[in-house]
C-alpha atoms as a PDB file:
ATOM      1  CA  UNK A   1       0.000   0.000   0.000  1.00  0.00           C
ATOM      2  CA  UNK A   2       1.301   3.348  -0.802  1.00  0.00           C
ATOM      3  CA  UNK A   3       0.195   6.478   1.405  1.00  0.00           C
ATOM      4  CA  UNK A   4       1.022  10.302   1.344  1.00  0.00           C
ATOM      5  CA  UNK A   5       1.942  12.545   3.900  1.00  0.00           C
ATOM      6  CA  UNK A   6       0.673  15.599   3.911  1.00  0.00           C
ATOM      7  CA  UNK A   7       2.406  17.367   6.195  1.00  0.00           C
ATOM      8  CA  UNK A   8       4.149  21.008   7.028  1.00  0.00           C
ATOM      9  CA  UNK A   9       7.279  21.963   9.469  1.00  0.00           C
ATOM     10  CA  UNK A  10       9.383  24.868  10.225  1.00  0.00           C
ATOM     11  CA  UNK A  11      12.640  24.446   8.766  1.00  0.00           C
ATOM     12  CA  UNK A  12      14.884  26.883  10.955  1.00  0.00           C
ATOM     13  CA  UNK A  13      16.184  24.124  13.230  1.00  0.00           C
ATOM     14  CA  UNK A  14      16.790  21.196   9.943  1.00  0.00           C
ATOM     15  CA  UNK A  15      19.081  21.020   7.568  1.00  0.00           C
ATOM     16  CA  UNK A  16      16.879  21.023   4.988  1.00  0.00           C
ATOM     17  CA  UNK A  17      14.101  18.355   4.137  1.00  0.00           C
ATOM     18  CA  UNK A  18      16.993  15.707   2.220  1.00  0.00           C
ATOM     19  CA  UNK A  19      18.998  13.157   4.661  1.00  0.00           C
ATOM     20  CA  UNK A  20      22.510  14.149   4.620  1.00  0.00           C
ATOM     21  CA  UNK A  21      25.185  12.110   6.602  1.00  0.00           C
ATOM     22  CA  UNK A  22      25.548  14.486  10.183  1.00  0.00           C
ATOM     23  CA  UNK A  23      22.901  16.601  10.199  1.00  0.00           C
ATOM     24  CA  UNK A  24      19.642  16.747  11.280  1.00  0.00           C
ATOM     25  CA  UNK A  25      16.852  17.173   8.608  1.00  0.00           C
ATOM     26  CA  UNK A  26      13.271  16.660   8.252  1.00  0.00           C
ATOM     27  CA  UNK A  27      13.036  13.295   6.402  1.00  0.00           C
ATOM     28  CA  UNK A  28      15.157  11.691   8.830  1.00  0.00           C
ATOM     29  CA  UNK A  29      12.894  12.874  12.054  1.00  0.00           C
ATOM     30  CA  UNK A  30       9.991  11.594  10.372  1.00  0.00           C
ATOM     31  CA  UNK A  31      11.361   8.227   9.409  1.00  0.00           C
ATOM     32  CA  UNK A  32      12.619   7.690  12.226  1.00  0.00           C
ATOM     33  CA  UNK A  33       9.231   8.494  13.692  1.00  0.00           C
ATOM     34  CA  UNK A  34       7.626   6.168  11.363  1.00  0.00           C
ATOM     35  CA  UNK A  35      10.086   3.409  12.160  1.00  0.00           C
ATOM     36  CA  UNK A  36       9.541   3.367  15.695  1.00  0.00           C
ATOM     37  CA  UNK A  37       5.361   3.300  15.163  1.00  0.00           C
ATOM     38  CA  UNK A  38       4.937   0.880  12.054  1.00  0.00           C
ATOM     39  CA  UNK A  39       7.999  -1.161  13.581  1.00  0.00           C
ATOM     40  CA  UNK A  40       9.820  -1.441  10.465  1.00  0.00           C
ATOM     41  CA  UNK A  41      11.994   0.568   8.705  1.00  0.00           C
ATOM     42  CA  UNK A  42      10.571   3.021   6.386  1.00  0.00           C
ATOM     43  CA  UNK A  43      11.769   5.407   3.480  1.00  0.00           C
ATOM     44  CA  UNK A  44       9.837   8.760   2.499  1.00  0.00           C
ATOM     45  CA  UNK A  45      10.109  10.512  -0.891  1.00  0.00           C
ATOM     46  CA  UNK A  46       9.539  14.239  -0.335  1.00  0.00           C
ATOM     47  CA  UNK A  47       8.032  16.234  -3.462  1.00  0.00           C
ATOM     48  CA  UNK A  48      11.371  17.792  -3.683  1.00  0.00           C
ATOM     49  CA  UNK A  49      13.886  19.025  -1.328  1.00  0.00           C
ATOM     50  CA  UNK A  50      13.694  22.297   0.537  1.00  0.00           C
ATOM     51  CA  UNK A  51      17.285  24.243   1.807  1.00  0.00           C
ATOM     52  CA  UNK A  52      18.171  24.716   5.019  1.00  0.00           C
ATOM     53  CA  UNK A  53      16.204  27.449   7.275  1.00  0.00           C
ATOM     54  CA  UNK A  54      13.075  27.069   4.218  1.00  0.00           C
ATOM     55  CA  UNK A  55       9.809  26.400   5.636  1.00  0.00           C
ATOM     56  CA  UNK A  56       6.775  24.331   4.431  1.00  0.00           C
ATOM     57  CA  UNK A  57       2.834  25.020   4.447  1.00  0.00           C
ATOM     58  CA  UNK A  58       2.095  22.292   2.245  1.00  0.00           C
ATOM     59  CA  UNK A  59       4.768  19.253   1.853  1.00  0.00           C
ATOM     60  CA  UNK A  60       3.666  15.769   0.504  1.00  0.00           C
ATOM     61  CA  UNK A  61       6.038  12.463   0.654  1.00  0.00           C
ATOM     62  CA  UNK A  62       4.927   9.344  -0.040  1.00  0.00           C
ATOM     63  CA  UNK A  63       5.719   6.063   1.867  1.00  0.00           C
ATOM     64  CA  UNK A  64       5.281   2.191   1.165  1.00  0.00           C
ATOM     65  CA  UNK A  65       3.883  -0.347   3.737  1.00  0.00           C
ATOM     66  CA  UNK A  66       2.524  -4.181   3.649  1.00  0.00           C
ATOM     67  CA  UNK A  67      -0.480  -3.524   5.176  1.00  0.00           C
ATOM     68  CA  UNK A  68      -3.559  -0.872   5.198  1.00  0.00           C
ATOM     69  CA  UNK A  69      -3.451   1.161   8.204  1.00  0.00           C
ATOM     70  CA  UNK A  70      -5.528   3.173  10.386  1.00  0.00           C
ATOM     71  CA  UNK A  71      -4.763   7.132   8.567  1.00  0.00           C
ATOM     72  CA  UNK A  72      -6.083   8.875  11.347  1.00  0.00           C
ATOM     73  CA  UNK A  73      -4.684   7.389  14.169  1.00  0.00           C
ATOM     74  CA  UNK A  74      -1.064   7.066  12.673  1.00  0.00           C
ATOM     75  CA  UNK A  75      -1.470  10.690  11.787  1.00  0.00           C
ATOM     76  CA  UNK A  76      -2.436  11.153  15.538  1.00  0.00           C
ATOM     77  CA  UNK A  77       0.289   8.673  17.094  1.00  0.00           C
ATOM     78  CA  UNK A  78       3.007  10.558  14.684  1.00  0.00           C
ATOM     79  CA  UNK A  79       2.293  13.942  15.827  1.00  0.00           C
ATOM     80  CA  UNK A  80       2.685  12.956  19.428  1.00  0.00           C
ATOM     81  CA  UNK A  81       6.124  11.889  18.178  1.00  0.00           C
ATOM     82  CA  UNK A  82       7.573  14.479  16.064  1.00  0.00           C
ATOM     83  CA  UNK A  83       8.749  17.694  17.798  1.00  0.00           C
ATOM     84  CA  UNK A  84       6.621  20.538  17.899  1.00  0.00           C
ATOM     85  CA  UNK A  85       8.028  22.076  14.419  1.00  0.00           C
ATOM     86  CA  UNK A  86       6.652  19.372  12.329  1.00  0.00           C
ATOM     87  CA  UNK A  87       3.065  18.399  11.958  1.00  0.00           C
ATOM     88  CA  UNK A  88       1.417  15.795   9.898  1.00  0.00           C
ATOM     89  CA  UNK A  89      -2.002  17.508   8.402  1.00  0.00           C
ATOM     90  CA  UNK A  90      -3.277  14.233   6.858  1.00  0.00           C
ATOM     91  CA  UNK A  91      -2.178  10.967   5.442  1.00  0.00           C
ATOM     92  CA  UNK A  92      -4.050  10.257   1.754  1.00  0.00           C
ATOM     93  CA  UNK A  93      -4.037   6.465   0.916  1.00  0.00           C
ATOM     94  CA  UNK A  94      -3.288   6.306  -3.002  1.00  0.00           C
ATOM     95  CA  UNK A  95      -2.850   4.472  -5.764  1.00  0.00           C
ATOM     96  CA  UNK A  96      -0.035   2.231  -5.984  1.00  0.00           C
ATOM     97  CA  UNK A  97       2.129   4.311  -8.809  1.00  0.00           C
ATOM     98  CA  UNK A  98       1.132   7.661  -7.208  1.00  0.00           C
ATOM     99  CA  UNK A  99       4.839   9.527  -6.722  1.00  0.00           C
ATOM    100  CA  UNK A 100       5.157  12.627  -4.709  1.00  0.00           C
ATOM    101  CA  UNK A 101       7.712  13.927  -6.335  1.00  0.00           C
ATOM    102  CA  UNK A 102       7.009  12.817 -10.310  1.00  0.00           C
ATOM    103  CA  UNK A 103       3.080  13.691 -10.307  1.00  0.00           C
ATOM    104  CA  UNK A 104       3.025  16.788  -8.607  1.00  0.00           C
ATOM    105  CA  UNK A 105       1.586  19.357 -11.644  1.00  0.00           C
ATOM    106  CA  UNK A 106       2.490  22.776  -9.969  1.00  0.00           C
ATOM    107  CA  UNK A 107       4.427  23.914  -6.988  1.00  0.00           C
ATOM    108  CA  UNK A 108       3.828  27.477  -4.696  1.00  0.00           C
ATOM    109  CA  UNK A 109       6.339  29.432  -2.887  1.00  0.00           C
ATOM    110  CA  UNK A 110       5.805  32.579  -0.929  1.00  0.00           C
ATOM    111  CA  UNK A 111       8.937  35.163   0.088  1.00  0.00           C
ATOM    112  CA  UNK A 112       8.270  37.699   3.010  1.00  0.00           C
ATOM    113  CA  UNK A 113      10.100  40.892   3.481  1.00  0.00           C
ATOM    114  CA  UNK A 114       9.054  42.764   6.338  1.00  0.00           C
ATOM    115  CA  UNK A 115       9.406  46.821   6.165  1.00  0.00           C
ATOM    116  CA  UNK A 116      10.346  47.275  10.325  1.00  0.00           C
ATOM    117  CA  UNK A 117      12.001  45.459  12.460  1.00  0.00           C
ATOM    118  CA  UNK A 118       9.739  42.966  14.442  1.00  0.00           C
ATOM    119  CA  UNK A 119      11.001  40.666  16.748  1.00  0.00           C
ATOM    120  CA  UNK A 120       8.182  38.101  16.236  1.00  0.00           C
ATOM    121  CA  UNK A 121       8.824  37.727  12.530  1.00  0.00           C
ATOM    122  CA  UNK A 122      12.555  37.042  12.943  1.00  0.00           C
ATOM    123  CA  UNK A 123      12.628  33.099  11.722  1.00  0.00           C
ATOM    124  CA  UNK A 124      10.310  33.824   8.859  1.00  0.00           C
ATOM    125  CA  UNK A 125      11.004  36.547   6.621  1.00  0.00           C
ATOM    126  CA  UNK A 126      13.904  38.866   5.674  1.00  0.00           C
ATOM    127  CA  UNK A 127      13.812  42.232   7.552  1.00  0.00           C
ATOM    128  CA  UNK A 128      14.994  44.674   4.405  1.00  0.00           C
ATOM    129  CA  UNK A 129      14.280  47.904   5.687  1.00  0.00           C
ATOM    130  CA  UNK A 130      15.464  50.063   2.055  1.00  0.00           C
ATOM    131  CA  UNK A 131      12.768  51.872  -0.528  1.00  0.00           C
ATOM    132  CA  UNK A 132      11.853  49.346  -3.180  1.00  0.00           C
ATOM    133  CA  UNK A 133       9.767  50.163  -6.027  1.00  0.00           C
ATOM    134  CA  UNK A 134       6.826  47.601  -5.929  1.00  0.00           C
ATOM    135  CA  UNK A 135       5.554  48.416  -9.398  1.00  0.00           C
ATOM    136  CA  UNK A 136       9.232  48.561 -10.898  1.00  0.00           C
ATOM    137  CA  UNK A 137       9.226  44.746  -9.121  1.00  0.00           C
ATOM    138  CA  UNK A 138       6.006  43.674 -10.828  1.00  0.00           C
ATOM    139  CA  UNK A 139       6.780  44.394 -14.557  1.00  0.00           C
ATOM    140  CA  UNK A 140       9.674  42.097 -14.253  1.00  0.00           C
ATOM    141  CA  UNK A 141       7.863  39.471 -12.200  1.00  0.00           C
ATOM    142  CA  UNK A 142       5.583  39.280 -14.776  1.00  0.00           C
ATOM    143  CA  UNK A 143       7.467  38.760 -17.302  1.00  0.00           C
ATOM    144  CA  UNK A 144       9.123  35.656 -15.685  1.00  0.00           C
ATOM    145  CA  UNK A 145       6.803  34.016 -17.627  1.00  0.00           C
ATOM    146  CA  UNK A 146       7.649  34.812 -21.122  1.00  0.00           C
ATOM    147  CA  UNK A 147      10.558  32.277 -20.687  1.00  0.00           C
ATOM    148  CA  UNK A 148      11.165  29.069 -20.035  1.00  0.00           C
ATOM    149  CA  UNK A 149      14.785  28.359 -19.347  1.00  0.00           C
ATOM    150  CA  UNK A 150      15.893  29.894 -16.063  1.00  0.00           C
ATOM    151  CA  UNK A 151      19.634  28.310 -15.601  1.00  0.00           C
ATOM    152  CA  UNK A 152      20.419  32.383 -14.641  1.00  0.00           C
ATOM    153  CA  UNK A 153      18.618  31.878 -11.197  1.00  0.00           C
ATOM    154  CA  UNK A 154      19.974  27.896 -10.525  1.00  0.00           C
ATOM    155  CA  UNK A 155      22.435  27.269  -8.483  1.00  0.00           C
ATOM    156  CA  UNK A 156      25.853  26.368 -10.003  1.00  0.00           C
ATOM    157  CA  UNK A 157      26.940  23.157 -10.544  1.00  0.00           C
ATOM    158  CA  UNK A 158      23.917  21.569 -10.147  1.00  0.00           C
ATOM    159  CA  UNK A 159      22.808  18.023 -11.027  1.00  0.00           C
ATOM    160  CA  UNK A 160      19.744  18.541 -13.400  1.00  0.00           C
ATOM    161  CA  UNK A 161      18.758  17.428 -17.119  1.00  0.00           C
ATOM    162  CA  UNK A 162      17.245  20.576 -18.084  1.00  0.00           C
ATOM    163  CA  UNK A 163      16.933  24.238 -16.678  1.00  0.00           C
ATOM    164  CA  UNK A 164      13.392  24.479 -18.448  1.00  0.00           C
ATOM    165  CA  UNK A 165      10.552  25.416 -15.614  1.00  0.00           C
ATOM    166  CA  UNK A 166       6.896  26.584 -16.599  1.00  0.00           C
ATOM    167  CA  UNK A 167       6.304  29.727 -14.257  1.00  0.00           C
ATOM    168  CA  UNK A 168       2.935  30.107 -14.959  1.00  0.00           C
ATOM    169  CA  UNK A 169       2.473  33.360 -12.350  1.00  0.00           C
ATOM    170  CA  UNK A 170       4.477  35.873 -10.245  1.00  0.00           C
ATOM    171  CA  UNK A 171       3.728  38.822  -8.152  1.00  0.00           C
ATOM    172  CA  UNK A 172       4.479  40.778  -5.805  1.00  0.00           C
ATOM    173  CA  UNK A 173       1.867  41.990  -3.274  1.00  0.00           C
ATOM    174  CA  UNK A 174       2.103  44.068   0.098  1.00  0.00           C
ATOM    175  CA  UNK A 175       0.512  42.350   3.430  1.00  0.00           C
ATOM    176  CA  UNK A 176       0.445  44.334   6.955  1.00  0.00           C
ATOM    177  CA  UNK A 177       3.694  45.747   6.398  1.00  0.00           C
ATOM    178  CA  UNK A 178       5.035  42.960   4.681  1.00  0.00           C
ATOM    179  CA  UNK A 179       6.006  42.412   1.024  1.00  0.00           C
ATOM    180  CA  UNK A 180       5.029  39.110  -0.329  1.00  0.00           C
ATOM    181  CA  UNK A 181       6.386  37.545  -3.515  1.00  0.00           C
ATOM    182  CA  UNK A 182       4.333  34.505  -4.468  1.00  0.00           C
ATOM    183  CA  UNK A 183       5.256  32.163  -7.732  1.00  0.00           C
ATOM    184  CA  UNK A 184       3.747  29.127  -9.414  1.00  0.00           C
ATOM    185  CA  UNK A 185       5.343  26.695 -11.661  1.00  0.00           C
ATOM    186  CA  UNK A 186       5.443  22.888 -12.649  1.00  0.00           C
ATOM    187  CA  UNK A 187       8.948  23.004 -11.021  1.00  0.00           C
ATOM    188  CA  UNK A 188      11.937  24.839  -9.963  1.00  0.00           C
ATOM    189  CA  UNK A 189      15.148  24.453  -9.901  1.00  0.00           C
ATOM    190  CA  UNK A 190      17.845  24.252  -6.512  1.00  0.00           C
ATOM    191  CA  UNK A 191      17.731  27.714  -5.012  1.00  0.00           C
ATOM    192  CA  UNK A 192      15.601  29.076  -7.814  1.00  0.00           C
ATOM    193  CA  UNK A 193      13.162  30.862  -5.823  1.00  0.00           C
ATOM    194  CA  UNK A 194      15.738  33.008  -3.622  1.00  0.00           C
ATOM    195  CA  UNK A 195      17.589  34.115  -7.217  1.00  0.00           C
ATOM    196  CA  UNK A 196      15.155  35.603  -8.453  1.00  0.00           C
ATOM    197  CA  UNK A 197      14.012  37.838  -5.022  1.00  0.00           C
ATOM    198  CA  UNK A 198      17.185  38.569  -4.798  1.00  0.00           C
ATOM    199  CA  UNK A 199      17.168  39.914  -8.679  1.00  0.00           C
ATOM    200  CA  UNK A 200      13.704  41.230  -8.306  1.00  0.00           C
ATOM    201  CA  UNK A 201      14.945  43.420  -4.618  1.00  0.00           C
ATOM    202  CA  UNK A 202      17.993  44.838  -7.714  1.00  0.00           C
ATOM    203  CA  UNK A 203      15.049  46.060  -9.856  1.00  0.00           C
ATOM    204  CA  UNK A 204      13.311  47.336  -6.824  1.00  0.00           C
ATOM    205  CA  UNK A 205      16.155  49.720  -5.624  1.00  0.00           C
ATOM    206  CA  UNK A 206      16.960  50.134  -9.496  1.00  0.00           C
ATOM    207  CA  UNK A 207      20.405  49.360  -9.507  1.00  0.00           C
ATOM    208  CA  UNK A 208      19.206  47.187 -12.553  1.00  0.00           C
ATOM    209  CA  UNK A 209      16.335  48.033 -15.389  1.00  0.00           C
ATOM    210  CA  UNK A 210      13.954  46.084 -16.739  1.00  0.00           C
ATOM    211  CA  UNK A 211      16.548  45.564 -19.792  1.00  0.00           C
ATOM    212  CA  UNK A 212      18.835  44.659 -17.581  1.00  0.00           C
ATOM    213  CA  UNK A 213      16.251  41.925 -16.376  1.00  0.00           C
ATOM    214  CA  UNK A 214      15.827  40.548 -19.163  1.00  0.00           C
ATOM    215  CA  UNK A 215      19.425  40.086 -20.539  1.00  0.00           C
ATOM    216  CA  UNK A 216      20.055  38.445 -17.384  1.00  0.00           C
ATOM    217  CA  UNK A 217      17.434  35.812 -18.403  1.00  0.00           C
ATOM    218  CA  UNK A 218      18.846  35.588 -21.250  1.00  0.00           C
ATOM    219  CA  UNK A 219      22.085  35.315 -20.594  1.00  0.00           C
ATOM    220  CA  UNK A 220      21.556  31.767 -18.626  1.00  0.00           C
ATOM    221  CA  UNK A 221      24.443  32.657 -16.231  1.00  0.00           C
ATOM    222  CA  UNK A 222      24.217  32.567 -12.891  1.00  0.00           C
ATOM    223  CA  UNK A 223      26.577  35.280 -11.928  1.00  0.00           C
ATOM    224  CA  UNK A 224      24.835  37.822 -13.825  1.00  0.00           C
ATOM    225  CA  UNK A 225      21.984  37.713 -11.252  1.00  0.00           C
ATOM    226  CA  UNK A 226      21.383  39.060  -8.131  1.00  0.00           C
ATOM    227  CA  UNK A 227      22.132  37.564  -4.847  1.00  0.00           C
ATOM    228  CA  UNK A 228      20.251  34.772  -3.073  1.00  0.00           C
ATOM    229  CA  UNK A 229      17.982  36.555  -0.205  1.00  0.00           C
ATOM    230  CA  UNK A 230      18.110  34.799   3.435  1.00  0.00           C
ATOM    231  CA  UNK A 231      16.447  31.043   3.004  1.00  0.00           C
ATOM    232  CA  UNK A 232      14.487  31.907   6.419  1.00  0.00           C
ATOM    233  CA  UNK A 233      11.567  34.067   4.427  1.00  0.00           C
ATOM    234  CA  UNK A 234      11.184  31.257   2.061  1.00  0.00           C
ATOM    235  CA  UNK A 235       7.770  28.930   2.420  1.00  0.00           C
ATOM    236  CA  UNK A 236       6.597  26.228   0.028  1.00  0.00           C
ATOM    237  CA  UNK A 237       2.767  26.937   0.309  1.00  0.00           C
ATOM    238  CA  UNK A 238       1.307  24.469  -1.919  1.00  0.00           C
ATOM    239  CA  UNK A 239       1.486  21.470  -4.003  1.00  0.00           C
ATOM    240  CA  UNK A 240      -1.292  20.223  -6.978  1.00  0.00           C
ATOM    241  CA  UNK A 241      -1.493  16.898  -7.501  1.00  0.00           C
ATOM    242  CA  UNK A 242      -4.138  14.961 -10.502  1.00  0.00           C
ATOM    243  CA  UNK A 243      -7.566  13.696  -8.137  1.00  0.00           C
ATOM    244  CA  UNK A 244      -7.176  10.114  -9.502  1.00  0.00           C
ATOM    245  CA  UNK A 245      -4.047   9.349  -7.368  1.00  0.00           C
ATOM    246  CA  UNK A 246      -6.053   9.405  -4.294  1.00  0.00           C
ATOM    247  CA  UNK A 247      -7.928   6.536  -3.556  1.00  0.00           C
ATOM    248  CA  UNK A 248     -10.475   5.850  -0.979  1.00  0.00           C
ATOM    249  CA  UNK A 249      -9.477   2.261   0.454  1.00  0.00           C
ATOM    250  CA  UNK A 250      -7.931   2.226   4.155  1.00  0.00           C
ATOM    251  CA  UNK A 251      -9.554   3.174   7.034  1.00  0.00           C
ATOM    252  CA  UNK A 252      -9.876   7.598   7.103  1.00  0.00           C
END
């Protein structure tokens, strides 16, 4: 039986969400968790990895087991386990083929800037205190997607087949004091997200034009862009998955 987790954690105490030899990160505190409650061991595939200090509103890994279990009391049993920065929101029996990471159609992040300095808002957004032109911000945002290849804003030396990502909407909006940059695509590529804030804030205090923008799309260079803002502002808010991978056996 295959299930997914549905689950979301604050990622300022983890390494990231990927195991890595030494260092603490999500997937191995909730393996480990599911280890010690299934009594057996158990591997998750995330939807993709998240850096170090990122956050996540909406994550989904799937897991395999022998036998159909009780969703709503493992989801119960595991939150009692897992530390108080991780909770599991609901585990979805589904089909057999169903992958986390391979069927997800569209992922959502959300960057927060925050204006003044606020001592409650420290772990999860960047406190930028400079003038940024919003508007400026916007007319390069949108045309993020005009383009498909976006090796300018992935990190160097990564290990991918392609650099091509569907961004299918960006904006920038302003929330209580807070500026909020919020993008959709299929996929994205390893620090992706943070590039292009980072390029975007440039635009903003108009040390770069919207020419300037686009030739850095263009050029598919990474050092041409701006800098990667802090990873601590960064939340994956939501991920789309077809209706026919969910299934309804197992007890909900």
């Amino acid at each position: 039986m295959r299930y997914f987790l549905e689950l979301s954690y604050a990622g300022t105490h983890y390494h990231g969400w990927q195991t890595q030899p030494n260092a603490i990160t999500v997937q191995d505190t909730i393996e480990k968790a599911l280890g010690l409650l299934l009594r057996t061991t158990v591997k998750i595939t995330g939807a993709g990895r998240t850096d170090t200090g990122v956050h996540a509103r909406q994550m989904f890994a799937h897991f395999d087991i022998e036998n159909t279990i009780n969703t709503a009391n493992l989801t119960h049993k595991l939150n009692a386990f897992l530390p108080d920065d991780i909770a599991i929101n609901h585990i979805h029996p589904v089909t057999n083929n169903a992958h986390a990471r391979f069927d997800a159609t569209a992922r959502s992040y959300r960057y927060y800037i925050h204006r003044y300095k606020n001592p409650f808002l420290t772990t999860t957004s960047w406190h930028l205190s400079k003038d940024l032109d919003m508007n400026l911000m916007n007319k390069a945002a949108r045309l993020l997607p005009d383009y498909k290849d976006f090796k300018s804003f992935s990190k160097t030396h990564t290990d991918v087949k392609t650099f091509i990502c569907d961004v299918r909407h960006a904006e920038w909006q302003m929330n209580d004091n807070q500026l909020v940059f919020n993008i959709t695509a299929d996929r994205f590529l390893r620090n992706m997200v943070r590039a292009i804030v980072g390029t975007l804030i440039d635009v903003g205090l108009q040390k770069i034009s919207l020419d300037d923008f686009i030739r850095i799309i263009e050029s598919r260079d990474r050092s041409n862009a701006g800098f990667s803002v802090p990873a601590k502002g960064l939340f994956l808010t939501e991920i789309t998955y077809p209706k026919q991978i969910f299934t309804v056996y197992g007890n909900n």
